[in-house]
PDB file of N, CA and C in Angstrom:
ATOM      1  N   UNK A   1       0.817  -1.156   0.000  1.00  0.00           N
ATOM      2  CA  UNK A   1       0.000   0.000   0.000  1.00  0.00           C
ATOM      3  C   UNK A   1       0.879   1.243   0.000  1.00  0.00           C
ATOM      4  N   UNK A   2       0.782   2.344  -0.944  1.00  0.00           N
ATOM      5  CA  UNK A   2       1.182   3.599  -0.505  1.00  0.00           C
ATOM      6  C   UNK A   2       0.419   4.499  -0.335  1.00  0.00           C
ATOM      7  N   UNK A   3       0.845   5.541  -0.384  1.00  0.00           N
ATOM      8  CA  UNK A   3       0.148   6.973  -0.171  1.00  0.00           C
ATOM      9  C   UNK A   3       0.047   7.589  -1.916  1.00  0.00           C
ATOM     10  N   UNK A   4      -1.396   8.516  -1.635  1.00  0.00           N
ATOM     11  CA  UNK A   4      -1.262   9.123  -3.038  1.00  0.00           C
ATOM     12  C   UNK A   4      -0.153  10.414  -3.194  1.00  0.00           C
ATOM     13  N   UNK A   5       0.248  10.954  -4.253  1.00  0.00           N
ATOM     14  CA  UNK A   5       1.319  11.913  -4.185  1.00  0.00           C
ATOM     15  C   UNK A   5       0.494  12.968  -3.432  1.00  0.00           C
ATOM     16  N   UNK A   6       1.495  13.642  -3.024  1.00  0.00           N
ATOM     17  CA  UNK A   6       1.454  15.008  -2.382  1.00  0.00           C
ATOM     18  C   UNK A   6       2.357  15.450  -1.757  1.00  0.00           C
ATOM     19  N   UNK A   7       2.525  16.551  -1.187  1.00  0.00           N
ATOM     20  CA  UNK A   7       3.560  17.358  -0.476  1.00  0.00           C
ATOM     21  C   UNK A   7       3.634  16.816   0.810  1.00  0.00           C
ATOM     22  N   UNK A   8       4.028  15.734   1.290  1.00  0.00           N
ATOM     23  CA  UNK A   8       4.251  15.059   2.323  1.00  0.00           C
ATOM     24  C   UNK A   8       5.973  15.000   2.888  1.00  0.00           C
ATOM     25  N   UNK A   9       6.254  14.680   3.641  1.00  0.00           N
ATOM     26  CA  UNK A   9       7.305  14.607   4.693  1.00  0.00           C
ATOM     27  C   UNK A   9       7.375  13.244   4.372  1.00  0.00           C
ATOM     28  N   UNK A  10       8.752  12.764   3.354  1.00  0.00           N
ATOM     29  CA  UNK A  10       9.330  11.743   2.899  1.00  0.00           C
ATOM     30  C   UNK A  10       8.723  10.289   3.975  1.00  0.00           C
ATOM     31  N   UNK A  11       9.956  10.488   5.052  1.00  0.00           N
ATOM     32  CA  UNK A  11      10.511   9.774   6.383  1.00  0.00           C
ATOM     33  C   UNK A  11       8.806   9.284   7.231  1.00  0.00           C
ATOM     34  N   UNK A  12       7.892  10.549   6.982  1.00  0.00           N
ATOM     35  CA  UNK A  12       6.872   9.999   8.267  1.00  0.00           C
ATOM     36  C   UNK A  12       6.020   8.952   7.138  1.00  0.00           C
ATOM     37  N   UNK A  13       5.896   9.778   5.478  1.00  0.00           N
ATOM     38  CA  UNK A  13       5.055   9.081   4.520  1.00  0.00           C
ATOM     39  C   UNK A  13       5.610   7.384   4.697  1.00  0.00           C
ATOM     40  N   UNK A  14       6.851   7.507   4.640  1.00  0.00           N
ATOM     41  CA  UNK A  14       7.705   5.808   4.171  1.00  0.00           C
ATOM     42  C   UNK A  14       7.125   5.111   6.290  1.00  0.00           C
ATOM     43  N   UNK A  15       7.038   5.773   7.389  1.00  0.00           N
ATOM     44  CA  UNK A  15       6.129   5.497   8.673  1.00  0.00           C
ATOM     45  C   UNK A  15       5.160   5.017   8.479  1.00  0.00           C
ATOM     46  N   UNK A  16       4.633   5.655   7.711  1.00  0.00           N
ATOM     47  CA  UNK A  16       2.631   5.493   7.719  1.00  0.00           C
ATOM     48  C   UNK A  16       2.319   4.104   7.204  1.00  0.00           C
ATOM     49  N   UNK A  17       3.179   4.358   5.820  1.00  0.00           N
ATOM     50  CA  UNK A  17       2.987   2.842   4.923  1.00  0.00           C
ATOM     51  C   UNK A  17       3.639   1.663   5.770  1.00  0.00           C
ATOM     52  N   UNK A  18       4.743   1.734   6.260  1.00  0.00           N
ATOM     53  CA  UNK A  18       5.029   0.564   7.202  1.00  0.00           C
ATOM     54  C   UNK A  18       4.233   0.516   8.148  1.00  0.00           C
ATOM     55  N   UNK A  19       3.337   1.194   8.698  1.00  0.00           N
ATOM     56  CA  UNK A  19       2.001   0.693   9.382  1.00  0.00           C
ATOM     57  C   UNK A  19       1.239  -0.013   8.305  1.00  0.00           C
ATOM     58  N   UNK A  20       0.624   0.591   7.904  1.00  0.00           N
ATOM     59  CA  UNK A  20      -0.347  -0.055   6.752  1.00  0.00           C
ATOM     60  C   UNK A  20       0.064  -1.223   6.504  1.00  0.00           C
ATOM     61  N   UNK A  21       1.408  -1.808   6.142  1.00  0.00           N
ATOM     62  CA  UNK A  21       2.071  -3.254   5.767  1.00  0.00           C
ATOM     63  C   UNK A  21       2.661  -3.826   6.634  1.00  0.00           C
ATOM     64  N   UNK A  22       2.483  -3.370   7.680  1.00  0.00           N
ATOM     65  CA  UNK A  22       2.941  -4.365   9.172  1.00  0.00           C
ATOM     66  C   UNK A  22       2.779  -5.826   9.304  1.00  0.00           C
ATOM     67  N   UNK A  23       3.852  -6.223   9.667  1.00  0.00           N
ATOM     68  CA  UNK A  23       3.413  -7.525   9.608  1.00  0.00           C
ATOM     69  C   UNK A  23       4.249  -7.455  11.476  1.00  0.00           C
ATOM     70  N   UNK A  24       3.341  -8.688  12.092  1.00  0.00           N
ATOM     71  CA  UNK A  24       3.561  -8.781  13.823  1.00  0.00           C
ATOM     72  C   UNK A  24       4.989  -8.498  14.376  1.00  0.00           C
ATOM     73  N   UNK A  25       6.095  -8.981  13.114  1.00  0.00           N
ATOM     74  CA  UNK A  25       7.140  -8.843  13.967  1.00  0.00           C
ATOM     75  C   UNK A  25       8.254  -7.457  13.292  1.00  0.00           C
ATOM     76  N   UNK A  26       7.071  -6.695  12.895  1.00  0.00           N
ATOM     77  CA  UNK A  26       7.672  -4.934  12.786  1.00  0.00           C
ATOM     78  C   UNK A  26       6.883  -4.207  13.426  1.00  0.00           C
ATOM     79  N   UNK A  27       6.305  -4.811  14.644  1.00  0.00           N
ATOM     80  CA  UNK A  27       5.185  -3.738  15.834  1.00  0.00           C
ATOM     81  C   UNK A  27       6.518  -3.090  16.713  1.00  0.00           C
ATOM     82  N   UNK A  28       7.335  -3.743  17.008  1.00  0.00           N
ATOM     83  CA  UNK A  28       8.224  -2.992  17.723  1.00  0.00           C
ATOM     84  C   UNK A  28       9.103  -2.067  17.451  1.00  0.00           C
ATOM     85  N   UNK A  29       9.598  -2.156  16.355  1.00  0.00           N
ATOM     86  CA  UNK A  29       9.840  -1.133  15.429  1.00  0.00           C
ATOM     87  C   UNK A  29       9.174  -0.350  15.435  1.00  0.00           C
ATOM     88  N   UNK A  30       8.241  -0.090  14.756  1.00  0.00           N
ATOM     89  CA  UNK A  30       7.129   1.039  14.365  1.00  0.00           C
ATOM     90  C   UNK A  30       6.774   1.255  15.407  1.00  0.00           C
ATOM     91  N   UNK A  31       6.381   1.131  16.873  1.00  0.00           N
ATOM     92  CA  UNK A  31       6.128   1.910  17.671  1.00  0.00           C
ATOM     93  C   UNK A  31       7.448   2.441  17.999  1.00  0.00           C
ATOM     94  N   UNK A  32       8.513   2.273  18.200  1.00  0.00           N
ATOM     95  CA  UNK A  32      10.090   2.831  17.975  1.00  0.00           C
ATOM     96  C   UNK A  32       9.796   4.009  17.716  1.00  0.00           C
ATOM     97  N   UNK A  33       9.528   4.129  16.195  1.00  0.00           N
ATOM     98  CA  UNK A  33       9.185   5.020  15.174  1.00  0.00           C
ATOM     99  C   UNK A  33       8.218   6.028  15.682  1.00  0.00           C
ATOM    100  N   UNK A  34       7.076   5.386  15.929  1.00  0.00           N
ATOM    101  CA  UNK A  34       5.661   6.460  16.256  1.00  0.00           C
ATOM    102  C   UNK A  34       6.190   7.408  17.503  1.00  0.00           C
ATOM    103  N   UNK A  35       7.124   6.789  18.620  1.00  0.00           N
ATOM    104  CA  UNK A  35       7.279   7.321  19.659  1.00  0.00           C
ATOM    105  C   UNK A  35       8.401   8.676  19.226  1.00  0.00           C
ATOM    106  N   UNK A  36       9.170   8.292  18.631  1.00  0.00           N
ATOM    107  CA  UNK A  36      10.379   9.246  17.772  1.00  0.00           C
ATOM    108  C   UNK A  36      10.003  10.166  17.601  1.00  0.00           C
ATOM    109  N   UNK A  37       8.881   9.914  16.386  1.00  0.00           N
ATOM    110  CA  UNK A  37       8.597  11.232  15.421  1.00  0.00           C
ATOM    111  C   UNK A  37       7.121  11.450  16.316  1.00  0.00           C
ATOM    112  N   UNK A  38       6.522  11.380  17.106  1.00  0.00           N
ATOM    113  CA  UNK A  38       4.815  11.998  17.567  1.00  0.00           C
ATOM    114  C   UNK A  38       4.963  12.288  18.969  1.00  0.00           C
ATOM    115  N   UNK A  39       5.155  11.093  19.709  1.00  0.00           N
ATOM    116  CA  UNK A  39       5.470  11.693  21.425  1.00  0.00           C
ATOM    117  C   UNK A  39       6.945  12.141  21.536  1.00  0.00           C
ATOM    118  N   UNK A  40       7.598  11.993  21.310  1.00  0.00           N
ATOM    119  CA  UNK A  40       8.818  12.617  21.585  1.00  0.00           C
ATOM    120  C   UNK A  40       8.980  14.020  21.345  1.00  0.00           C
ATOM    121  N   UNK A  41       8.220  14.536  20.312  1.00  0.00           N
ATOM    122  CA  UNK A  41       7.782  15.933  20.246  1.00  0.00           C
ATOM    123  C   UNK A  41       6.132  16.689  20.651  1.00  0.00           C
ATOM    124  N   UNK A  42       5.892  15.971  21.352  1.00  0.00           N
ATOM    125  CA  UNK A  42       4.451  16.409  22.085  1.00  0.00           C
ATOM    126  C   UNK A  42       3.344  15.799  20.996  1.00  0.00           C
ATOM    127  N   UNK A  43       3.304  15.373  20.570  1.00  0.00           N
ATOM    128  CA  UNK A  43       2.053  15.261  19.442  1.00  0.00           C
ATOM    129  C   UNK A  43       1.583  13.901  19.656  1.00  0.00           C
ATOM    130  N   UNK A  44       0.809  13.607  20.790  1.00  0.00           N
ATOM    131  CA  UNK A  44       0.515  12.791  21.613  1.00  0.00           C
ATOM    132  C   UNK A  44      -1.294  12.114  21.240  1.00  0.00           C
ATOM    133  N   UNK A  45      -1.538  13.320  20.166  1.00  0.00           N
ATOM    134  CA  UNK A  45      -2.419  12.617  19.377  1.00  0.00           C
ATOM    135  C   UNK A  45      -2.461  11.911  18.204  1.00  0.00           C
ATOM    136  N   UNK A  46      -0.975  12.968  17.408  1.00  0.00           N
ATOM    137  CA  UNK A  46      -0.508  11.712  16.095  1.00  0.00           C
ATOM    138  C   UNK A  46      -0.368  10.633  16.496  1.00  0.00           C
ATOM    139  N   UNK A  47       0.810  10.946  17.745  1.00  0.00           N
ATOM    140  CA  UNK A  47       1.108   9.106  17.969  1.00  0.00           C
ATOM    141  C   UNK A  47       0.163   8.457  18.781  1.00  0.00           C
ATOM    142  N   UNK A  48      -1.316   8.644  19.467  1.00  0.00           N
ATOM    143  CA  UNK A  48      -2.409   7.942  19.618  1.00  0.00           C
ATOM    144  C   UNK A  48      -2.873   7.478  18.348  1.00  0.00           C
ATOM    145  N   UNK A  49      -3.156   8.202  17.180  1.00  0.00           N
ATOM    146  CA  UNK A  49      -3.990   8.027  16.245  1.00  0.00           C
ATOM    147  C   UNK A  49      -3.122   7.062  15.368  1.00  0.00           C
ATOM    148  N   UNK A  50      -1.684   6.814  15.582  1.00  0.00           N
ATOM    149  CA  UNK A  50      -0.892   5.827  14.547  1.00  0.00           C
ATOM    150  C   UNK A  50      -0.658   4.959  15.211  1.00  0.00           C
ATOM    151  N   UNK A  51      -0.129   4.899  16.554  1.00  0.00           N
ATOM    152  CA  UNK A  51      -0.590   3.587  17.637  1.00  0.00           C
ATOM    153  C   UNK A  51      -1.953   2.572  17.512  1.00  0.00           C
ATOM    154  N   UNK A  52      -3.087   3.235  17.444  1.00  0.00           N
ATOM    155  CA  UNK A  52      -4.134   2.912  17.220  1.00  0.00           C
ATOM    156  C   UNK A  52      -4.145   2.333  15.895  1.00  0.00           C
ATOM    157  N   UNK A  53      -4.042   2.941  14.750  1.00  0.00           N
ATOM    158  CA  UNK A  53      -3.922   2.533  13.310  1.00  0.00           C
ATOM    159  C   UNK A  53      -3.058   1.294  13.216  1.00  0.00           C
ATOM    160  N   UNK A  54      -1.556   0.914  13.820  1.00  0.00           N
ATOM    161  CA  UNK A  54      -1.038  -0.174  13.313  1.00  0.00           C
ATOM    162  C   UNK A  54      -1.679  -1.410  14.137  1.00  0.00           C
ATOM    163  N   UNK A  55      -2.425  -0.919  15.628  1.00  0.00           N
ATOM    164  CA  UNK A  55      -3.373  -2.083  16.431  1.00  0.00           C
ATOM    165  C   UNK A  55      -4.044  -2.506  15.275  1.00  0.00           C
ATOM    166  N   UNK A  56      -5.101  -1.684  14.937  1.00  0.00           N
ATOM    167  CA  UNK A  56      -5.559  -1.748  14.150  1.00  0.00           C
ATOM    168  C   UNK A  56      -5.111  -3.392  12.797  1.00  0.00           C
ATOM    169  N   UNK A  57      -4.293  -2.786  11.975  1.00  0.00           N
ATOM    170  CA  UNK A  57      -3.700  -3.296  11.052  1.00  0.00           C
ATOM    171  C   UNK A  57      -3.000  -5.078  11.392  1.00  0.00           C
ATOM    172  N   UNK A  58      -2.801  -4.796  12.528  1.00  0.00           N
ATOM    173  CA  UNK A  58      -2.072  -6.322  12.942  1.00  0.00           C
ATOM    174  C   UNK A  58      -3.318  -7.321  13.740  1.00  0.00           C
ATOM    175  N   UNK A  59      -4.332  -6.427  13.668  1.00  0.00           N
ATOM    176  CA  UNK A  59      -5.834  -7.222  13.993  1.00  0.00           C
ATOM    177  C   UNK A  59      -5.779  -8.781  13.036  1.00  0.00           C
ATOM    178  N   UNK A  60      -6.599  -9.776  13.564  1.00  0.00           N
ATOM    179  CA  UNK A  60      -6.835 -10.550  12.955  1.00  0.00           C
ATOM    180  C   UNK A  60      -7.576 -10.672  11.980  1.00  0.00           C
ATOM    181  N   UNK A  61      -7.223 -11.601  10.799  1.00  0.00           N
ATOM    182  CA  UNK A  61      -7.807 -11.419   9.192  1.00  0.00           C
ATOM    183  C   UNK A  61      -8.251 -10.102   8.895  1.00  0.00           C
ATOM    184  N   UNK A  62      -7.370  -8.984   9.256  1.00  0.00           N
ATOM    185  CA  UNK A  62      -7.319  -7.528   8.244  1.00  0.00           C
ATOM    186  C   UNK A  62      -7.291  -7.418   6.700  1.00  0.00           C
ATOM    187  N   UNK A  63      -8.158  -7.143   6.216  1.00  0.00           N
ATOM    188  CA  UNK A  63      -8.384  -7.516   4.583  1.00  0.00           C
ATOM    189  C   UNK A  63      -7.500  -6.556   3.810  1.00  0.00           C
ATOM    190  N   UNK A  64      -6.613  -6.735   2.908  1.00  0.00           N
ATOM    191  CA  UNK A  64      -5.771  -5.378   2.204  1.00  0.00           C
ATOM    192  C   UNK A  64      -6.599  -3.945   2.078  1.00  0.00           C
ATOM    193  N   UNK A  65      -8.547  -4.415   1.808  1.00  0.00           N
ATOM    194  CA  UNK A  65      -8.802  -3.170   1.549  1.00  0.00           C
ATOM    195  C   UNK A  65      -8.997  -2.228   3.213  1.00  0.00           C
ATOM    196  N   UNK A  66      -9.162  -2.854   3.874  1.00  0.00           N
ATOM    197  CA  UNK A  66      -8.913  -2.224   5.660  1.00  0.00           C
ATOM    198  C   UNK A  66      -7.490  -2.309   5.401  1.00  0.00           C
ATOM    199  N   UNK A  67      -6.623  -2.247   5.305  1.00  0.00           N
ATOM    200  CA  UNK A  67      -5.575  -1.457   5.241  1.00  0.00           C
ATOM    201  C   UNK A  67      -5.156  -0.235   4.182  1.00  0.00           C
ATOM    202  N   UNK A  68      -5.813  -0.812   3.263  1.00  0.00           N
ATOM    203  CA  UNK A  68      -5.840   0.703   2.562  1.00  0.00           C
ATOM    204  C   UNK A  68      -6.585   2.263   3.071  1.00  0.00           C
ATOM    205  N   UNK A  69      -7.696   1.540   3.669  1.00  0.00           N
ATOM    206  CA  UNK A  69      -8.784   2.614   4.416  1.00  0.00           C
ATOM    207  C   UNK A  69      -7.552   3.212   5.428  1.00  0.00           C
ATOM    208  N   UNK A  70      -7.267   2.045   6.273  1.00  0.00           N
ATOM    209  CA  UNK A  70      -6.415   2.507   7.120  1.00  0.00           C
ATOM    210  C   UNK A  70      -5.021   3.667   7.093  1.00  0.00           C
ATOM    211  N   UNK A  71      -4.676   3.148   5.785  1.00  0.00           N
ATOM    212  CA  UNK A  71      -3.831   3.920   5.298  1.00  0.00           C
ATOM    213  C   UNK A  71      -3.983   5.579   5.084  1.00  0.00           C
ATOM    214  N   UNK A  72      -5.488   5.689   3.963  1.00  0.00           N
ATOM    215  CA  UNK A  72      -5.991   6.987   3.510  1.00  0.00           C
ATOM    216  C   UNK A  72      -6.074   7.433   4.722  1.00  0.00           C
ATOM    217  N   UNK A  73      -6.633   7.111   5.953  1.00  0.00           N
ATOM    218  CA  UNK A  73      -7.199   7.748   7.213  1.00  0.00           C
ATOM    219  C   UNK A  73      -6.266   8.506   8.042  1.00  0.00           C
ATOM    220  N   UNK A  74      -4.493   7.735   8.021  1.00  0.00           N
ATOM    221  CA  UNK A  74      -3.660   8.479   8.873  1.00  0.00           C
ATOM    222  C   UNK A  74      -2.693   9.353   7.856  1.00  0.00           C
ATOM    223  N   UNK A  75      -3.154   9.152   6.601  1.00  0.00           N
ATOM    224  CA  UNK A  75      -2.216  10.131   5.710  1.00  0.00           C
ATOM    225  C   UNK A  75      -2.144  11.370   5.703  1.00  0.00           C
ATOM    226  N   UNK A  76      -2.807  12.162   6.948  1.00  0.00           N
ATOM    227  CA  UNK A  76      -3.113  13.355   6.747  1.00  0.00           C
ATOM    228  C   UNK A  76      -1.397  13.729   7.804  1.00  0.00           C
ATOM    229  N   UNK A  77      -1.262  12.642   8.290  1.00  0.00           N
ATOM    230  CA  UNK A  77       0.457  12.904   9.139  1.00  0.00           C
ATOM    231  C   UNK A  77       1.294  12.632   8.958  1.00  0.00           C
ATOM    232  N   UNK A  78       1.823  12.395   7.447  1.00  0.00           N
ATOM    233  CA  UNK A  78       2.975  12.545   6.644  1.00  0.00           C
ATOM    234  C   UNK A  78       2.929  13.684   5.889  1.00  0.00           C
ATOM    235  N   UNK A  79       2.054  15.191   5.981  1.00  0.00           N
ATOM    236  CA  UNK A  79       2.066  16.266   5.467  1.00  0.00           C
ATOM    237  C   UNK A  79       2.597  17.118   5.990  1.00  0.00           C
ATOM    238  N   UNK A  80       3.822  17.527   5.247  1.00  0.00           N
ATOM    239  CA  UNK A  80       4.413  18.465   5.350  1.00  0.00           C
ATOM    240  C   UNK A  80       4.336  20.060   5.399  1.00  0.00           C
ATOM    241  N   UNK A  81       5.251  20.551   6.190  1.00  0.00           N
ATOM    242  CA  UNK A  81       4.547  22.320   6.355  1.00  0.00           C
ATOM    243  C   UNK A  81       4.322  22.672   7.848  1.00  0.00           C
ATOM    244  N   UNK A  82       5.407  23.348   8.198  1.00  0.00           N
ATOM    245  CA  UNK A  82       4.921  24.186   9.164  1.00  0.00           C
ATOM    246  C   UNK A  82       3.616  24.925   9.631  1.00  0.00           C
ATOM    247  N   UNK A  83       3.161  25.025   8.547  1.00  0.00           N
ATOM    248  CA  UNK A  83       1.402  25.968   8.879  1.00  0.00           C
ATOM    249  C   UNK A  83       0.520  24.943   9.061  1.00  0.00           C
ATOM    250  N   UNK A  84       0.531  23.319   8.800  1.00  0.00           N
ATOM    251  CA  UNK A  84      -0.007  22.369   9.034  1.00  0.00           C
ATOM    252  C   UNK A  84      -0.216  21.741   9.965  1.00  0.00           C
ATOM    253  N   UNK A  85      -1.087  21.459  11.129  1.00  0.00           N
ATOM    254  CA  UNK A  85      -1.247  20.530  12.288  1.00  0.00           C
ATOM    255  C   UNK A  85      -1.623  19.138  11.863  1.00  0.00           C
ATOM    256  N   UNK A  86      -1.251  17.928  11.712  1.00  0.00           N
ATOM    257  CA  UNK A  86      -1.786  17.162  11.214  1.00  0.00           C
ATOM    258  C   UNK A  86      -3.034  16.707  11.750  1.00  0.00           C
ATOM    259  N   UNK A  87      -3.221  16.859  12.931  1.00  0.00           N
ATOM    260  CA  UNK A  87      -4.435  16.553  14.180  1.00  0.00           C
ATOM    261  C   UNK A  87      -5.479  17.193  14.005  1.00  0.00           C
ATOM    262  N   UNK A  88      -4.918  18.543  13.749  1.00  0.00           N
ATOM    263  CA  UNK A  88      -6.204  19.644  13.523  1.00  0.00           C
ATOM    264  C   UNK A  88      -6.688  19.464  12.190  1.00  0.00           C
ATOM    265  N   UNK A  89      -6.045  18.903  11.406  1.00  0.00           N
ATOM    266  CA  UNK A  89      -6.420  18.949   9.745  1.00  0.00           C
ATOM    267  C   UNK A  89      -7.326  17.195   9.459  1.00  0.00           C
ATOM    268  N   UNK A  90      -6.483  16.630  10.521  1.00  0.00           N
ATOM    269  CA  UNK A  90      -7.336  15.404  10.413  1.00  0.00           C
ATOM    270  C   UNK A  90      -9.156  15.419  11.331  1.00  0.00           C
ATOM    271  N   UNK A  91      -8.870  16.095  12.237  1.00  0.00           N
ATOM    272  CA  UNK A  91     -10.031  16.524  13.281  1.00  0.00           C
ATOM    273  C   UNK A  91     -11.036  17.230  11.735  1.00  0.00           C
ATOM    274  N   UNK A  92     -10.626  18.466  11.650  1.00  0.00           N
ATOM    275  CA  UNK A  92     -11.025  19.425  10.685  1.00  0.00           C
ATOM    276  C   UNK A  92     -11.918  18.358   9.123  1.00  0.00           C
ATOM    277  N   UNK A  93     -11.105  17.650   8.729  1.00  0.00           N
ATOM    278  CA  UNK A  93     -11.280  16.204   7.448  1.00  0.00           C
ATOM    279  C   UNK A  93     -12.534  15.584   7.648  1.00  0.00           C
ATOM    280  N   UNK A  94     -12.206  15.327   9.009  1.00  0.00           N
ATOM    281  CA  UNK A  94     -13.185  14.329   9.192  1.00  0.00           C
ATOM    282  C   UNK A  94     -15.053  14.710   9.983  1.00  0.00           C
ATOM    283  N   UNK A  95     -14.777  16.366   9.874  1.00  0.00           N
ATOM    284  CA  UNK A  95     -15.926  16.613  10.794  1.00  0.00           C
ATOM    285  C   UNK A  95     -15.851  16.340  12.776  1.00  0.00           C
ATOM    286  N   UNK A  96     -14.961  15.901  12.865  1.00  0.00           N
ATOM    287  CA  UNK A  96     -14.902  15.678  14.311  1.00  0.00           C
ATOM    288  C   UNK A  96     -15.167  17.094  15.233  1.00  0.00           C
ATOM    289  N   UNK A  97     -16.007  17.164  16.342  1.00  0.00           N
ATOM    290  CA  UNK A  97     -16.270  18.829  16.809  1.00  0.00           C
ATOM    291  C   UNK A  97     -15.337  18.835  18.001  1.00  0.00           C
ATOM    292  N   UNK A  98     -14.605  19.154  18.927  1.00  0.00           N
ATOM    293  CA  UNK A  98     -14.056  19.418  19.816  1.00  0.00           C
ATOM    294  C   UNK A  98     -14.555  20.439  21.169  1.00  0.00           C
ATOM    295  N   UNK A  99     -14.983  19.593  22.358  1.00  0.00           N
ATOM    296  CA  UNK A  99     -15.904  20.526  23.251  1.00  0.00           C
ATOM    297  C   UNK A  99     -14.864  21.703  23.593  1.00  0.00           C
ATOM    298  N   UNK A 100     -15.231  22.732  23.729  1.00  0.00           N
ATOM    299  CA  UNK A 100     -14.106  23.873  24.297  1.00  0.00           C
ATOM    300  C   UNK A 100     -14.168  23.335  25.716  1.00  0.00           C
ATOM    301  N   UNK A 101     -13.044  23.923  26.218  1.00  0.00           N
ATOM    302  CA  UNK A 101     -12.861  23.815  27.534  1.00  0.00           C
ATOM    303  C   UNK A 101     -13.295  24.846  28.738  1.00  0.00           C
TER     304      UNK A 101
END
């Protein structure tokens, strides 16, 4: 599975897809990875939402096209750009409302 083109961030795009194509014994790795590039810099919802995604993916009898879904769904955090939140743009994508505090 890849990603469709776009102005994405090489390193997290070539992340995402090794979720998407996970196989059981690259979970430790890739959370390696998720922790690197999402919690290690505060972004504690990317790396919920890609934590979640490779659970996801290493589920039992996951069909290629649930991994493709899976795929389109976290691609919004291999986009590149400073003016970009990937959280807020994925929140924003998907209609999700956020209670104020």
């Amino acid at each position: 599975m890849v990603l469709p083109p776009g102005e994405r961030n090489d390193e997290l795009a070539d992340l995402l897809q090794w979720i998407a194509n996970a196989k059981p014994a690259d979970e430790k790795g890739i959370r390696a990875e998720i922790k690197r590039h999402y919690y290690d810099v505060g972004d504690t919802s990317g790396g919920d939402a890609l934590s979640a995604a490779l659970g996801n993916v290493l589920g039992p009898s996951v069909a290629y096209k649930d991994r493709q879904r899976i795929l389109d769904s976290i691609g919004p955090y291999s986009i590149s750009g400073s003016e970009s939140d990937p959280s807020t743009d994925l929140l924003i994508g998907s209609s999700i409302k956020t209670r104020p505090i």
